[in-house]
N, C-alpha and C. Protein backbone atom coordinates (compact mmCIF):
# COMPACT_ATOMS: atom_id res chain seq x y z
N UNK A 1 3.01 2.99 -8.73
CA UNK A 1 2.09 1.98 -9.24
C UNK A 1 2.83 0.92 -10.04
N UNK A 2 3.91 1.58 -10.82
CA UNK A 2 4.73 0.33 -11.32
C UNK A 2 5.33 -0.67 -10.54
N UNK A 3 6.05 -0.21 -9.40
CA UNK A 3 6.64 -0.57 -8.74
C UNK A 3 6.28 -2.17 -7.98
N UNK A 4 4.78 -1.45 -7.60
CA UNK A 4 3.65 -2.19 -7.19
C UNK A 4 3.16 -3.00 -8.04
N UNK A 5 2.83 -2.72 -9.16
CA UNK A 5 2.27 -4.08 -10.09
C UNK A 5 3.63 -4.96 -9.86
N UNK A 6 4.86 -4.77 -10.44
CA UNK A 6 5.87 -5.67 -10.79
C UNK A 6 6.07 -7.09 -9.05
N UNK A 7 5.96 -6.02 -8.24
CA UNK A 7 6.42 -6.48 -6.49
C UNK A 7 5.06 -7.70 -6.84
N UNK A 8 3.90 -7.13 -7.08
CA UNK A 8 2.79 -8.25 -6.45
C UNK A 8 2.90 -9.41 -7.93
N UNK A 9 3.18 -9.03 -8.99
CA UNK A 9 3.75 -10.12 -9.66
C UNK A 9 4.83 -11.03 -9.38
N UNK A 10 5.55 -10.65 -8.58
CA UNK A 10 6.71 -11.44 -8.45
C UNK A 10 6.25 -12.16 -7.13
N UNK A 11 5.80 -11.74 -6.14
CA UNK A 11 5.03 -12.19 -5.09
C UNK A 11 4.33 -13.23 -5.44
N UNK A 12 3.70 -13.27 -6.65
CA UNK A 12 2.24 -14.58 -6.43
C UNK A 12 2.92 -14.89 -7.47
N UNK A 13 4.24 -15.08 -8.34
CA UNK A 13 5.05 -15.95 -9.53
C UNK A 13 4.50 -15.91 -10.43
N UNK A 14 3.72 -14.62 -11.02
CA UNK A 14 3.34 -13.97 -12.38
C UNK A 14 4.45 -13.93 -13.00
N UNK A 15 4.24 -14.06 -14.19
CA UNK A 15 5.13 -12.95 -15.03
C UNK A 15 4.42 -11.92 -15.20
N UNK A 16 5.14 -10.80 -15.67
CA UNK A 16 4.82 -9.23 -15.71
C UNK A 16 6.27 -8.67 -16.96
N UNK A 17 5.48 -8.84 -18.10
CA UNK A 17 6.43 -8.11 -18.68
C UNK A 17 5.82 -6.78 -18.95
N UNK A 18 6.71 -5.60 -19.41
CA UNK A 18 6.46 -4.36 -19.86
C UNK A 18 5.93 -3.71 -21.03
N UNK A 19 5.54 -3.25 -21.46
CA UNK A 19 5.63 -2.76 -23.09
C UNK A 19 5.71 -1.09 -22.63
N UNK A 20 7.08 -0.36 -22.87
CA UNK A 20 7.08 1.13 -23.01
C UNK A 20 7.12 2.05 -24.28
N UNK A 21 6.37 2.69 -23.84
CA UNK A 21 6.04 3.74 -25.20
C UNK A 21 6.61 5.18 -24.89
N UNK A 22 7.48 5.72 -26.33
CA UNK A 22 7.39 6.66 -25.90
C UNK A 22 6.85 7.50 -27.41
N UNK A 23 5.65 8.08 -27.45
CA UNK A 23 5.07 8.65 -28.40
C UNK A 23 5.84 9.59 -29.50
N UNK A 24 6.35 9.37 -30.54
CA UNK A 24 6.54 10.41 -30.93
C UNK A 24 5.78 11.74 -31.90
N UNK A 25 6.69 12.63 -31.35
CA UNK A 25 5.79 13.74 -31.52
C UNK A 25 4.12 13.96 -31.03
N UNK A 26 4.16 13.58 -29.84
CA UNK A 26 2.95 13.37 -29.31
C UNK A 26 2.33 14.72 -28.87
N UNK A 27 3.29 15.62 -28.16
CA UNK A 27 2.23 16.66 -27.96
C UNK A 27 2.16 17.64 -29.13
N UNK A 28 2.55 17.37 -30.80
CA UNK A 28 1.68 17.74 -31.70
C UNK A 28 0.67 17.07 -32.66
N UNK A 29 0.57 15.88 -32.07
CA UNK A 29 -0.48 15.24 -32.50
C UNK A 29 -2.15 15.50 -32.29
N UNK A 30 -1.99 16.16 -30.77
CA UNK A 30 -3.30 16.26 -29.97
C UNK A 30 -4.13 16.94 -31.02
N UNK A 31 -5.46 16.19 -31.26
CA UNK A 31 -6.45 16.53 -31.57
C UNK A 31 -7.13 17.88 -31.37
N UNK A 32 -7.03 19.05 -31.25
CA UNK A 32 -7.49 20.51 -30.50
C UNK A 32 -9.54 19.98 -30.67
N UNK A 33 -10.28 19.64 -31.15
CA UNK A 33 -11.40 19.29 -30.86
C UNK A 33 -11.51 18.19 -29.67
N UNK A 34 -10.68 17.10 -29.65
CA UNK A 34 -11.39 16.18 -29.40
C UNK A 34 -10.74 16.53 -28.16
N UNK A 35 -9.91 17.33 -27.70
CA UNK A 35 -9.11 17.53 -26.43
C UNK A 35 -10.23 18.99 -25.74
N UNK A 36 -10.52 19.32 -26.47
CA UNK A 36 -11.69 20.28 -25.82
C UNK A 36 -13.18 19.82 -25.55
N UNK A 37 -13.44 18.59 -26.44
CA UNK A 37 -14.59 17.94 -26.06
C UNK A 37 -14.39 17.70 -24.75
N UNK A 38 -13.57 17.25 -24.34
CA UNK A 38 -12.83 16.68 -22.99
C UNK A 38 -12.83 17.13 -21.78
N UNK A 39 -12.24 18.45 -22.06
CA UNK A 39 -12.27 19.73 -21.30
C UNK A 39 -13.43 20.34 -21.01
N UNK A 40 -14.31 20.27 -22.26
CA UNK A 40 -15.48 21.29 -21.77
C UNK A 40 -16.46 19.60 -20.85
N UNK A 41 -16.17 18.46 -21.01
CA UNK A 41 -17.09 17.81 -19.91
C UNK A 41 -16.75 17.75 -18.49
N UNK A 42 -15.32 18.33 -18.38
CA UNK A 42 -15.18 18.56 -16.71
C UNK A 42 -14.89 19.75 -16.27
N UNK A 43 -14.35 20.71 -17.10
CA UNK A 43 -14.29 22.31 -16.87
C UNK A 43 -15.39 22.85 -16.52
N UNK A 44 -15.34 23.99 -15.48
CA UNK A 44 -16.21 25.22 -15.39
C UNK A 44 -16.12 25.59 -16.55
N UNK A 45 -17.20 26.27 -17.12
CA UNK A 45 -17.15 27.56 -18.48
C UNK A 45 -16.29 28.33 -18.55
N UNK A 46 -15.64 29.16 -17.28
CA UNK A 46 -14.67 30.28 -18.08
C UNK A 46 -13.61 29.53 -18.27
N UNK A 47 -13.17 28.30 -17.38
CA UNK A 47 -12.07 27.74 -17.49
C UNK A 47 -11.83 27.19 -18.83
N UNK A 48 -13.08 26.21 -19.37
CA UNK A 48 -13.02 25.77 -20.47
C UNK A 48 -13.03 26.60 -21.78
N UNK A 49 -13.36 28.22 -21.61
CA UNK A 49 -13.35 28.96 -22.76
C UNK A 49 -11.76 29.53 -22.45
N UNK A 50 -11.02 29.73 -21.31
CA UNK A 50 -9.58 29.82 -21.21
C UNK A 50 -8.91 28.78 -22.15
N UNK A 51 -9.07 27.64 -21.82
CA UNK A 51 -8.62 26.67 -22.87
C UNK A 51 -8.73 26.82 -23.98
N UNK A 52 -9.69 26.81 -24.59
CA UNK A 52 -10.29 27.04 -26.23
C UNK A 52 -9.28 28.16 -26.34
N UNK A 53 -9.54 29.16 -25.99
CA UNK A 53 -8.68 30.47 -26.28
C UNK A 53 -7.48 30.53 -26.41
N UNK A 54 -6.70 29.49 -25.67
CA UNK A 54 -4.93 29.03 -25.69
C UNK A 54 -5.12 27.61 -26.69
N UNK A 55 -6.03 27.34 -27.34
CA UNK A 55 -5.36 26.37 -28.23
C UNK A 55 -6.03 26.88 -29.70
N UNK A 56 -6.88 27.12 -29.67
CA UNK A 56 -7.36 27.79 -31.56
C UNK A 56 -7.18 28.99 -31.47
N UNK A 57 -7.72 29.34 -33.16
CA UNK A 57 -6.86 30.66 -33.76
C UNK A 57 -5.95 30.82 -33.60
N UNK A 58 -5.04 29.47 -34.08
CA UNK A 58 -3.80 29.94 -34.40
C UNK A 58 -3.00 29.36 -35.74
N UNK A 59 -2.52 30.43 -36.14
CA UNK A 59 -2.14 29.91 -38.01
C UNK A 59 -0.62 30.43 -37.82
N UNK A 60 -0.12 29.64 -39.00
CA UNK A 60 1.03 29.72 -39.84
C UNK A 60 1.12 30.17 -41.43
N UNK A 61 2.35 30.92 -41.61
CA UNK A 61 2.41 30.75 -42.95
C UNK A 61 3.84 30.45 -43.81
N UNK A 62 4.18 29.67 -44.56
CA UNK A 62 5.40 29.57 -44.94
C UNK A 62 5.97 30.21 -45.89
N UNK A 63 7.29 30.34 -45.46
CA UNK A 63 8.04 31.54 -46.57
C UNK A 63 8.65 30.72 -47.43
N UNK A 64 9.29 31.05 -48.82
CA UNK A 64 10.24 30.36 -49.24
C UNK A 64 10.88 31.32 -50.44
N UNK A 65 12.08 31.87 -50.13
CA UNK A 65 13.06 32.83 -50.89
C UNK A 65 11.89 34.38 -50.66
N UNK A 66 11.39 34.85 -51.90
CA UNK A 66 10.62 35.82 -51.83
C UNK A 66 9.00 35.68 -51.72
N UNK A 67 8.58 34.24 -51.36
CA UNK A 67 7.23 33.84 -52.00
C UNK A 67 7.06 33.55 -50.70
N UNK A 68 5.81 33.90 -50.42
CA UNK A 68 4.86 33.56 -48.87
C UNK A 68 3.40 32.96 -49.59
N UNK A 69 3.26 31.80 -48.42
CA UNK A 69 2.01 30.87 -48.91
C UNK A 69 0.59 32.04 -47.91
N UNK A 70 -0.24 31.19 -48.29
CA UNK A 70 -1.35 31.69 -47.26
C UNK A 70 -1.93 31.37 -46.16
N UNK A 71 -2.38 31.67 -45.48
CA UNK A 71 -2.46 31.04 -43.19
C UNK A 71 -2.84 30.16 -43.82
N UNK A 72 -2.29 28.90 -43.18
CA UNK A 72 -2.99 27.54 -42.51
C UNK A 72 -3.62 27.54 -41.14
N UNK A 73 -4.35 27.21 -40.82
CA UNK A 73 -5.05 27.14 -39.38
C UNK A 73 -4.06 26.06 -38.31
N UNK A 74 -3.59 25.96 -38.00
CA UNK A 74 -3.23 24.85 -36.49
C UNK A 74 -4.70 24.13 -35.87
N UNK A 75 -4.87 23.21 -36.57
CA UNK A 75 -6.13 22.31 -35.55
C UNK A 75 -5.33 21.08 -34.62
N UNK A 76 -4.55 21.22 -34.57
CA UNK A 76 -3.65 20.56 -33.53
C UNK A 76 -2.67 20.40 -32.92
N UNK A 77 -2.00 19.82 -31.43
CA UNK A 77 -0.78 20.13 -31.17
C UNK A 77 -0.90 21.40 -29.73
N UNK A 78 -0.16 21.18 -29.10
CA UNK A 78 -0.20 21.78 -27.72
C UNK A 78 0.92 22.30 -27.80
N UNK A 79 1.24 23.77 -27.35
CA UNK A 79 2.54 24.19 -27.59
C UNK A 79 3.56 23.43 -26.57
N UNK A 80 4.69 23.54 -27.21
CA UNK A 80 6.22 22.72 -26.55
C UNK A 80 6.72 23.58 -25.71
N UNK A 81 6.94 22.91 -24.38
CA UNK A 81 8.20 23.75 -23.29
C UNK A 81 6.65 24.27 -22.21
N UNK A 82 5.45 24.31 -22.75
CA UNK A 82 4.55 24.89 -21.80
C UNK A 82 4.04 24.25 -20.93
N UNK A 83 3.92 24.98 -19.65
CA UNK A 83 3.87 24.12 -18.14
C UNK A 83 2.74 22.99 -18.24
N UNK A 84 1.43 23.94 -19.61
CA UNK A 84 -0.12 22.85 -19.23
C UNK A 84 0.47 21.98 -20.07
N UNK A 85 1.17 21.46 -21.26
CA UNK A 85 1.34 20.76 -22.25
C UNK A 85 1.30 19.02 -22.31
N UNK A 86 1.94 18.70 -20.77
CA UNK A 86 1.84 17.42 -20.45
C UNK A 86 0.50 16.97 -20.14
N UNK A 87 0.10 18.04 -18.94
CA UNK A 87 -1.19 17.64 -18.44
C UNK A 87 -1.98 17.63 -19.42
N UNK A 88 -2.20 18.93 -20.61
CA UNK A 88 -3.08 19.11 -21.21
C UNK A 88 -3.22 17.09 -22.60
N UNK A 89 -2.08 16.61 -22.31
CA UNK A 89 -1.83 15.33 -23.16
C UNK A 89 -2.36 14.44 -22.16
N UNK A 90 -2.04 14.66 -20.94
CA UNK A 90 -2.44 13.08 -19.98
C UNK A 90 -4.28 13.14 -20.09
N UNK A 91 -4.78 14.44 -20.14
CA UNK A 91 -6.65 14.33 -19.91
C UNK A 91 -6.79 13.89 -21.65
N UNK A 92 -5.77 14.31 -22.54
CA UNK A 92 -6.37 13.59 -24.37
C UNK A 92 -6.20 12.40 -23.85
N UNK A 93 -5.35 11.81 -23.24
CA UNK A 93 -5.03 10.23 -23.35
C UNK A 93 -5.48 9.69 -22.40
N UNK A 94 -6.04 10.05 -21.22
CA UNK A 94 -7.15 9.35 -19.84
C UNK A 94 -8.22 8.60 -20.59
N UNK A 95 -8.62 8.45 -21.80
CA UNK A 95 -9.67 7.39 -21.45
C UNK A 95 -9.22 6.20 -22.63
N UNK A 96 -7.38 5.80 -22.14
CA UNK A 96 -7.12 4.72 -22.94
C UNK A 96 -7.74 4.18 -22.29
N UNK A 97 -8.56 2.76 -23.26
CA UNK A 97 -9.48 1.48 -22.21
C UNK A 97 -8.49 0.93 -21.11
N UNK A 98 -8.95 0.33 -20.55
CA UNK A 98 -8.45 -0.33 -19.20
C UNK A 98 -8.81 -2.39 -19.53
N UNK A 99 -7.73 -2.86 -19.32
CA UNK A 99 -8.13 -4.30 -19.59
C UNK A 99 -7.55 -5.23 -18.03
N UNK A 100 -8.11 -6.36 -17.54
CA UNK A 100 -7.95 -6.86 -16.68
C UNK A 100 -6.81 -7.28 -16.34
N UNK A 101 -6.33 -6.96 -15.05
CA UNK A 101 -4.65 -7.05 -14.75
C UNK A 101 -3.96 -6.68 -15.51
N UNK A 102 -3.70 -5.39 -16.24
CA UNK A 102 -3.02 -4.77 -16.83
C UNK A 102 -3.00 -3.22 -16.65
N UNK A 103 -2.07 -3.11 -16.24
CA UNK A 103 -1.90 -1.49 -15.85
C UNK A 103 -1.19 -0.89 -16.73
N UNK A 104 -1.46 0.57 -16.96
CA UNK A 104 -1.73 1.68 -17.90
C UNK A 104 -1.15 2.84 -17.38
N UNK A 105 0.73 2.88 -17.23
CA UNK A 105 0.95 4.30 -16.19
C UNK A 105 1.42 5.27 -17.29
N UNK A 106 0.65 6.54 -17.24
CA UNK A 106 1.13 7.79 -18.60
C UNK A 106 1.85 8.70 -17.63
N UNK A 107 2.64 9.32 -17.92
CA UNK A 107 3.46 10.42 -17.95
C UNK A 107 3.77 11.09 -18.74
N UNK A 108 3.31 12.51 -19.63
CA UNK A 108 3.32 13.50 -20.67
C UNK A 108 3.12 12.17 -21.59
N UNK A 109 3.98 12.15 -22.67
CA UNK A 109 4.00 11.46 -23.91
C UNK A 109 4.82 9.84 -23.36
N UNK A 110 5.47 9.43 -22.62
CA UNK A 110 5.69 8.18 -22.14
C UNK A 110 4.75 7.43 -21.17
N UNK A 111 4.40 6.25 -21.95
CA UNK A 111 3.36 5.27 -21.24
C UNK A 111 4.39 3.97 -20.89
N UNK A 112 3.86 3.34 -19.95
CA UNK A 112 4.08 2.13 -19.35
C UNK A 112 2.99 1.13 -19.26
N UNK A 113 2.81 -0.17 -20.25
CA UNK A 113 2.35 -1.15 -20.11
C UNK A 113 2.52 -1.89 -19.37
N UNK A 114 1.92 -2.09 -18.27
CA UNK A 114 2.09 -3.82 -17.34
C UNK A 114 1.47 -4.95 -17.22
N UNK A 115 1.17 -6.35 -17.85
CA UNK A 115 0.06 -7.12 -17.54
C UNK A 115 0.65 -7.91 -16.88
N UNK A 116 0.00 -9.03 -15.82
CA UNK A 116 0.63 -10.03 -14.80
C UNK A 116 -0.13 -11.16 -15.03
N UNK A 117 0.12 -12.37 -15.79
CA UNK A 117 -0.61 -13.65 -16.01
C UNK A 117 0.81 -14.82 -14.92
N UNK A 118 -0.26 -15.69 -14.83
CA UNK A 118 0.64 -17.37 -14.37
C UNK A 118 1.18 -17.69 -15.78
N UNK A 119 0.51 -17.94 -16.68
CA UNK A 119 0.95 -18.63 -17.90
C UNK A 119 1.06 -17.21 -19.10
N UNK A 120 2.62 -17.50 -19.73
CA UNK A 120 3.18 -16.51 -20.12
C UNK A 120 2.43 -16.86 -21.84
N UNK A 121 2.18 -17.59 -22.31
CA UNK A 121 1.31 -17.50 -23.54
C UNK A 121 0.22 -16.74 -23.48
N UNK A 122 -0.33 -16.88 -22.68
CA UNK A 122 -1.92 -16.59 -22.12
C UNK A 122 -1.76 -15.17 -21.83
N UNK A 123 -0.39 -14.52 -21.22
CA UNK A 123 -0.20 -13.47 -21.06
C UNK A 123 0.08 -12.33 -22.38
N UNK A 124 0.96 -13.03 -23.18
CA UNK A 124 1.81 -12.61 -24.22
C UNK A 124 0.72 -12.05 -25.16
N UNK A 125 -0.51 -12.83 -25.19
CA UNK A 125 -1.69 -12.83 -26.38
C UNK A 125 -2.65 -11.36 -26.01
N UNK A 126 -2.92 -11.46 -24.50
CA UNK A 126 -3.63 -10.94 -23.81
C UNK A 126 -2.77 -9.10 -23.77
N UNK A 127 -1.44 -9.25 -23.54
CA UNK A 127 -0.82 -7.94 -23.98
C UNK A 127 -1.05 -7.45 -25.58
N UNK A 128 -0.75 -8.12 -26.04
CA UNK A 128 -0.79 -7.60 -27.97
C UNK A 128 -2.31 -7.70 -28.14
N UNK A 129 -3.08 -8.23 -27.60
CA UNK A 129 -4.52 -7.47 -27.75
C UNK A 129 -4.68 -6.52 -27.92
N UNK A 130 -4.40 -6.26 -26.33
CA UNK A 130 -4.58 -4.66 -25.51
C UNK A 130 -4.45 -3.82 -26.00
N UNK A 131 -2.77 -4.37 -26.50
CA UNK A 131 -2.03 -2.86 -27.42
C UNK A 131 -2.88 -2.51 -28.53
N UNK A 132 -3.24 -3.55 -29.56
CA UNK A 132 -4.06 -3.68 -30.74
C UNK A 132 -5.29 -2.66 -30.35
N UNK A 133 -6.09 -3.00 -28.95
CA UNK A 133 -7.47 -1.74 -28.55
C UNK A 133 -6.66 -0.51 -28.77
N UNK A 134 -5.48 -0.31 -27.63
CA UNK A 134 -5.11 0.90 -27.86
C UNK A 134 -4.91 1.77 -29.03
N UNK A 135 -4.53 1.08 -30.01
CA UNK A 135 -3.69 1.91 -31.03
C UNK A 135 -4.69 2.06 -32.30
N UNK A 136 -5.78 0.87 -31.99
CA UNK A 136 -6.73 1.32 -32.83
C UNK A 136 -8.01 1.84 -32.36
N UNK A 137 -8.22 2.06 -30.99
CA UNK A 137 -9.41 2.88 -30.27
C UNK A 137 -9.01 3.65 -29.62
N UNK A 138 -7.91 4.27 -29.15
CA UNK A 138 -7.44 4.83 -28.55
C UNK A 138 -7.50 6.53 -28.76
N UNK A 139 -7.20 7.39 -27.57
CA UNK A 139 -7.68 8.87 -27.46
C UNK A 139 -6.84 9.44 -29.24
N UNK A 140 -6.25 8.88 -29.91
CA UNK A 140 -5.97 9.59 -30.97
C UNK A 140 -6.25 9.40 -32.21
N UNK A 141 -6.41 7.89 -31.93
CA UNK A 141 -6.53 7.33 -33.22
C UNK A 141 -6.62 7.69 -34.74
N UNK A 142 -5.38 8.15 -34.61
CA UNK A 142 -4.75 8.64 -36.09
C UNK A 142 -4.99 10.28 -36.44
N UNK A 143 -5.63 11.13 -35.60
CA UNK A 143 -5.75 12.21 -35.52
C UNK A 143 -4.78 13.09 -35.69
């Protein structure tokens, strides 16, 4: 799809610049509610209570010399190295908005911005919008 936005920009003498992201610490950011709201609107039931079950009830506690604190709960964050971990980040982050001639390609925690305008002002404004929806409406928003 990148490939393709950039080809048909250059084809009809767009510009097409990029904006790449790469999130950090993104798959412990994930929201564990708002990523199961998610889940339970397209999951079957057992599937979606499989989920729930691999992401809550789960706590920590920290040591330090002879002194141990008391559980904290984990309300967020997808475990690291695990096969669902990406996917389970691409369905939190599927409903970044969508804006006209501008494409939106995610892969785990790296996104790819593309917009294609004739006039590169008009374009330039129209990208830092976008980003502006994203980062302030977007699947995490500060979560």
């Amino acid at each position: 799809r990148i490939v393709d936005k950039i080809a048909s920009s250059f084809e009809t003498k767009n510009f097409c610049p990029g904006v790449f992201l790469d999130i950090s610490q993104a798959f412990d950011r994930i929201w564990h509610t708002g990523l199961l709201f998610k889940l339970k609107m397209f999951l079957p039931t057992p599937l979606y209570l499989l989920s729930k079950s691999y992401l809550q009830n789960h706590s920590f506690l920290v040591r330090q010399g002879d002194s141990l604190s008391s559980k904290f709960q984990i309300k967020a964050g997808v475990p690291q190295g695990s096969d669902l971990s990406p996917d389970l980040y691409n369905i939190y982050t599927a409903d970044i908005p969508n804006s006209e001639n501008t494409l939106t390609a995610t892969y785990a925690d790296d996104t790819a911005i593309l917009s294609s305008h004739s006039d590169i002002t008009k374009q330039h404004t129209k990208t830092s919008k976008y980003i502006l929806i994203i980062f302030q409406n977007g699947p995490s928003n500060g979560k």
